[in-house]
Protein backbone atom coordinates (compact mmCIF):
# COMPACT_ATOMS: atom_id res chain seq x y z
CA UNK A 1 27.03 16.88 14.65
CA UNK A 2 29.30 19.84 14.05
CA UNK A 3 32.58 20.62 15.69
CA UNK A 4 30.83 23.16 18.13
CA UNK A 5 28.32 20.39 19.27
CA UNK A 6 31.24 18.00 19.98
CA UNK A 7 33.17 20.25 21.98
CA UNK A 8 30.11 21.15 24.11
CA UNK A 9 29.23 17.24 24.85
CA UNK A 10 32.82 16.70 25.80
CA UNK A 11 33.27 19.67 28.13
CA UNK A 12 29.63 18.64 29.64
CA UNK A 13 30.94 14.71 29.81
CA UNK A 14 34.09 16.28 31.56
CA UNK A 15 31.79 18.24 34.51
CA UNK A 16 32.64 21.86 32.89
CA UNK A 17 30.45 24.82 34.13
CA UNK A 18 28.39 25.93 30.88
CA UNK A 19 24.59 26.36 30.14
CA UNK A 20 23.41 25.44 26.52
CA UNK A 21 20.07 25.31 26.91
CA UNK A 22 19.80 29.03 24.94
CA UNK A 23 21.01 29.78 21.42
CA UNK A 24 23.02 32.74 22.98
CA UNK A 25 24.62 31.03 25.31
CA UNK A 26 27.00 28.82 22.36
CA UNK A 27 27.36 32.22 20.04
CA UNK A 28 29.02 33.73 23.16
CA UNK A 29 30.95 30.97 24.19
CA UNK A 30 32.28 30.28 20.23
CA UNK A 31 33.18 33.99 19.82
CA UNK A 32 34.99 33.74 23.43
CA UNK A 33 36.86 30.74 21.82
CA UNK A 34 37.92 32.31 18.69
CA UNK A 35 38.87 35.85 20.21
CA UNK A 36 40.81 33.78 22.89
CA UNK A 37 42.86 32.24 20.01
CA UNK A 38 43.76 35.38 17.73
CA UNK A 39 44.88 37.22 21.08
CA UNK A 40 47.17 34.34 23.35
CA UNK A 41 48.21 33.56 18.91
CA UNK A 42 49.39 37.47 19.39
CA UNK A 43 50.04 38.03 22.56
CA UNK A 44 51.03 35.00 24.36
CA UNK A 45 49.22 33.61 27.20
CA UNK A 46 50.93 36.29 30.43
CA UNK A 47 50.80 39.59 27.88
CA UNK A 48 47.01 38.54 26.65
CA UNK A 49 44.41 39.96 28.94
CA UNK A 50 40.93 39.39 29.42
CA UNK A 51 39.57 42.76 28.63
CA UNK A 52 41.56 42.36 24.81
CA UNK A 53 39.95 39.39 24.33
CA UNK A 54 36.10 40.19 25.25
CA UNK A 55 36.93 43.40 23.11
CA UNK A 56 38.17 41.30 20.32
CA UNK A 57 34.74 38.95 21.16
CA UNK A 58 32.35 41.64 21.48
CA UNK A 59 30.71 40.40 25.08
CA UNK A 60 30.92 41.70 28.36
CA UNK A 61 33.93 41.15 30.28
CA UNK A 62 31.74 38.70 32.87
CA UNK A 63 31.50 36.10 29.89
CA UNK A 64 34.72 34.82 30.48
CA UNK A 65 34.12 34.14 34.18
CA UNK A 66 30.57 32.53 33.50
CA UNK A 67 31.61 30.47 30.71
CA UNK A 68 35.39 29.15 31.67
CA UNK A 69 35.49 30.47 35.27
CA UNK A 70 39.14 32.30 34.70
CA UNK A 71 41.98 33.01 31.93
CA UNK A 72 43.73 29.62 32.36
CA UNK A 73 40.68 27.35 31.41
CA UNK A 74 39.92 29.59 28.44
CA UNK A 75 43.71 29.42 27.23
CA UNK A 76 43.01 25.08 27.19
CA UNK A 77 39.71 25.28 26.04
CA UNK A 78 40.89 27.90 23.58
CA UNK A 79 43.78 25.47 21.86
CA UNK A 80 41.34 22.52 22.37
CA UNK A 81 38.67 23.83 20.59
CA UNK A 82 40.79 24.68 17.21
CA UNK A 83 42.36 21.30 17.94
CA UNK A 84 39.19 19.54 17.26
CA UNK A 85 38.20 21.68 14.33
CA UNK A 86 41.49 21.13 12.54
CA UNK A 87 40.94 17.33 13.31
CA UNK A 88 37.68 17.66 11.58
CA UNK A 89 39.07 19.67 8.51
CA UNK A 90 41.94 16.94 8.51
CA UNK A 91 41.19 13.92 9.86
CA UNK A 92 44.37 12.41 10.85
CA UNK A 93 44.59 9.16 8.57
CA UNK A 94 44.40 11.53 6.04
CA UNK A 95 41.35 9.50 4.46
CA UNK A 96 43.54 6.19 4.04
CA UNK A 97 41.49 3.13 4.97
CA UNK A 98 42.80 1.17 7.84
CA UNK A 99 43.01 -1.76 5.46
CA UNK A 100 45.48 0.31 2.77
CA UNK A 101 48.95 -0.76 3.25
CA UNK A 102 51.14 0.47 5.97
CA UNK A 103 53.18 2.61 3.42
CA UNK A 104 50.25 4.25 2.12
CA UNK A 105 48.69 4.71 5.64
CA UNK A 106 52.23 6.57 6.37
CA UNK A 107 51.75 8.75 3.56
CA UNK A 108 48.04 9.62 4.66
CA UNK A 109 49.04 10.91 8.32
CA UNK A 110 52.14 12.56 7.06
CA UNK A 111 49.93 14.68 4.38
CA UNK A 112 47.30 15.19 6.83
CA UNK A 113 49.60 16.99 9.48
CA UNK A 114 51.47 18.65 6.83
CA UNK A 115 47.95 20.18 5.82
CA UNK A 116 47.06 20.70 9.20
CA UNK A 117 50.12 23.23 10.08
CA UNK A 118 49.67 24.74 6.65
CA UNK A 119 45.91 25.56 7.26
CA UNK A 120 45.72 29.45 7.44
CA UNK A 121 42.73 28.90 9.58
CA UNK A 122 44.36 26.83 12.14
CA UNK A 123 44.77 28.31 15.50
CA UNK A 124 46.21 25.69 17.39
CA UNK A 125 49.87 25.51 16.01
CA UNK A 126 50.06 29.38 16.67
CA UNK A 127 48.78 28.87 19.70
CA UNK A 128 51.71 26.27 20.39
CA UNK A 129 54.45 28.51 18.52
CA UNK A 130 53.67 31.12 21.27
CA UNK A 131 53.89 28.65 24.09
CA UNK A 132 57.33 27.51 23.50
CA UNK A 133 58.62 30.62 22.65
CA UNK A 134 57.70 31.49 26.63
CA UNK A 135 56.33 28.13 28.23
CA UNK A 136 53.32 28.54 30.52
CA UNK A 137 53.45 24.80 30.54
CA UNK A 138 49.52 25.21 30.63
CA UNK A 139 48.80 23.53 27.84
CA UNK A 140 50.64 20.03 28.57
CA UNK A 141 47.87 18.11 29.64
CA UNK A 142 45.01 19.00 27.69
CA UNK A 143 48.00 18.52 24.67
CA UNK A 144 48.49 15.53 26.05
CA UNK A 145 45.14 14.51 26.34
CA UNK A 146 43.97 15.00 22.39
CA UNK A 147 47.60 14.29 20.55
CA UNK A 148 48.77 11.51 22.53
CA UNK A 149 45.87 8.78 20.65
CA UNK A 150 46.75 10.12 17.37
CA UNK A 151 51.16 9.68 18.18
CA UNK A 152 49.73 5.93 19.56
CA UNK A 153 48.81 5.48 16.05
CA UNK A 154 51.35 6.34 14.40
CA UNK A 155 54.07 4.53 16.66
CA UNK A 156 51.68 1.54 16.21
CA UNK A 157 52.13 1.80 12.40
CA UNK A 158 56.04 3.00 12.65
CA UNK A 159 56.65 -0.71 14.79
CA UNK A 160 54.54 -2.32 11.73
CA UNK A 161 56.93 -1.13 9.05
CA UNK A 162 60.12 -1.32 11.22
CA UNK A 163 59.51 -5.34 12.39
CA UNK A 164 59.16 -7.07 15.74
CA UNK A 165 63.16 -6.36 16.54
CA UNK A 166 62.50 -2.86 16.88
CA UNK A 167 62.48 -1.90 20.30
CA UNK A 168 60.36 0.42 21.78
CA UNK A 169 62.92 3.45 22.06
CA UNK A 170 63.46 2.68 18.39
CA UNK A 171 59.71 3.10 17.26
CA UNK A 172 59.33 6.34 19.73
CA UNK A 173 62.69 7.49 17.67
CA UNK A 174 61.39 6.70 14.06
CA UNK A 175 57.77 8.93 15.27
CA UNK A 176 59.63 11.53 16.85
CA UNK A 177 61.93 11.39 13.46
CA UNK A 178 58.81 11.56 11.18
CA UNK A 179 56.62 14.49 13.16
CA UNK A 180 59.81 16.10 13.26
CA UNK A 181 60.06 16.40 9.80
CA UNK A 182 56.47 17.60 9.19
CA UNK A 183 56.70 20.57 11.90
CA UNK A 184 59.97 22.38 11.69
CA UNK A 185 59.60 22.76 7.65
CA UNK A 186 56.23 23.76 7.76
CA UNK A 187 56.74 26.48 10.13
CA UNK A 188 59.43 27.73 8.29
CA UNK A 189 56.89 27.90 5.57
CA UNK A 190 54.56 29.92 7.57
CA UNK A 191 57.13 32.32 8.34
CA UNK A 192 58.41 33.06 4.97
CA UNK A 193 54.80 33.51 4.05
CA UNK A 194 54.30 36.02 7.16
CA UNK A 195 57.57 37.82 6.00
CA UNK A 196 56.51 38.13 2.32
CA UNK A 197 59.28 35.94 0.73
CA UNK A 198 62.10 38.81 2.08
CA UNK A 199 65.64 38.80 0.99
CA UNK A 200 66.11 36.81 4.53
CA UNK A 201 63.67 33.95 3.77
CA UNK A 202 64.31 30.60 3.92
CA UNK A 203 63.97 27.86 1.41
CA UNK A 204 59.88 26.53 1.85
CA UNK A 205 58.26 23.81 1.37
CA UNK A 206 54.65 24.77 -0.97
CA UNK A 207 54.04 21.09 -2.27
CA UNK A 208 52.91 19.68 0.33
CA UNK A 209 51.80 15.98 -1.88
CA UNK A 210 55.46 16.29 -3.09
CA UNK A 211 56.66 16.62 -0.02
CA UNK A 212 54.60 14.15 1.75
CA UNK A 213 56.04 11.65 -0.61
CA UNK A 214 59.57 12.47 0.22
CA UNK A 215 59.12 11.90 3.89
CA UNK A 216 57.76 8.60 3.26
CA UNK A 217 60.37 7.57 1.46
CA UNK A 218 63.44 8.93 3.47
CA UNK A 219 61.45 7.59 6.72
CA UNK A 220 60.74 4.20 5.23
CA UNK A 221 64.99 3.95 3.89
CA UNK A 222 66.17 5.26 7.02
CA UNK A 223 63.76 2.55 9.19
CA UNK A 224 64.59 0.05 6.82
CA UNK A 225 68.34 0.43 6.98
CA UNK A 226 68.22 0.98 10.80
CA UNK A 227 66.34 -2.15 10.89
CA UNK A 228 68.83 -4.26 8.61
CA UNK A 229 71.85 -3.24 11.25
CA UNK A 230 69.79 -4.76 14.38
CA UNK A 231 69.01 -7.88 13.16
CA UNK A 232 72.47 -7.99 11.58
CA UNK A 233 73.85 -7.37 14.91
């Protein structure tokens, strides 16, 4: 089943408006999704309109209504939809067995989100850049919704490595620590690479294996030594 199909038995599973019946009907509806994306990536969601992004699509301005109803629902279904296809391009275990040790399960969703934000093709971190840089707070929940299993996992392997005196504020700490790590280089990255490596251009990270390994390693030292002061103390 392709990443189209998934997103259409989801959105039917969730009660959404949309007839699929007709071969036309998903073309329209895809090229609505990926028009949506390049524009609010642009524009932002409030200077993004609906005209630009039916021009950008091709399709009559009434597509939007008859598909998502109005420009809010195609903004979430918009960042949703590249969510789930970057998911599929990198699956978030990064192709580590669940029965590989935790360090090597740690280096497997490190490189897969470093791969994720470095994919040229992925919409949904530029959708996100935009959304900070003036918050609609529109796309909390359905963010919510699709990230929140995969950070479960991950503070679910963090509390593995760290031991069972790590408290829970601890664990959250050590995730937050480790995502934090991934994003704010890797964005930096994509940055530089927008700016053409100008005199102004920060330092990037392009080894993304090498750099995978690093975080690994200065997250599993600093939750080791974190871990040797508590049951110290």
């Amino acid at each position: 089943m392709n990443v189209l199909n998934i997103y259409l038995k989801i959105k039917i599973m969730a009660g959404t408006k949309m007839i699929i019946s007709r071969k036309g009907i998903s073309k329209t509806y895809t090229k609505l999704l990926q028009a949506a994306s390049e524009v609010f990536a642009e524009k932002g969601y409030r200077d993004a309109t609906i005209a630009d992004i039916c021009n950008r699509a091709g399709v009559n301005i009434a597509a939007v209504n008859y598909h998502f109803g109005d420009k809010e629902t195609l903004y979430k279904e918009a960042w949703r939809y590249f969510f789930l296809k970057s998911i599929k391009a990198h699956p978030p275990d990064g192709g580590v067995s669940d029965d590989a040790p935790p360090k090597e399960r740690l280096r497997g969703m490190v490189t897969a989100l470093l791969r994720r934000i470095a994919d040229e093709n992925n919409k949904e971190f530029l959708l996100v850049q935009k959304e900070l840089a003036n918050p609609t707070g529109l796309l909390e929940e359905v963010m919510r919704e699709e990230i929140w299993p995969i950070h479960e996992k991950l503070e679910a392997l963090v509390r593995e490595l760290a031991g069972p005196y790590a408290s829970d504020t601890k664990v959250r700490f050590y995730a937050i620590s480790i995502i934090s790590q991934c994003i704010n280089p890797m964005v930096a990255r994509n940055r530089q690479k927008e700016k053409k490596e100008g005199k102004d251009a920060q330092p990037g990270i392009f080894d993304i294996e090498d750099y995978a390994n690093h975080v690994v390693r200065f997250s599993l030292a600093g939750i080791s030594a974190i871990s040797d002061e508590v049951e110290k103390g």
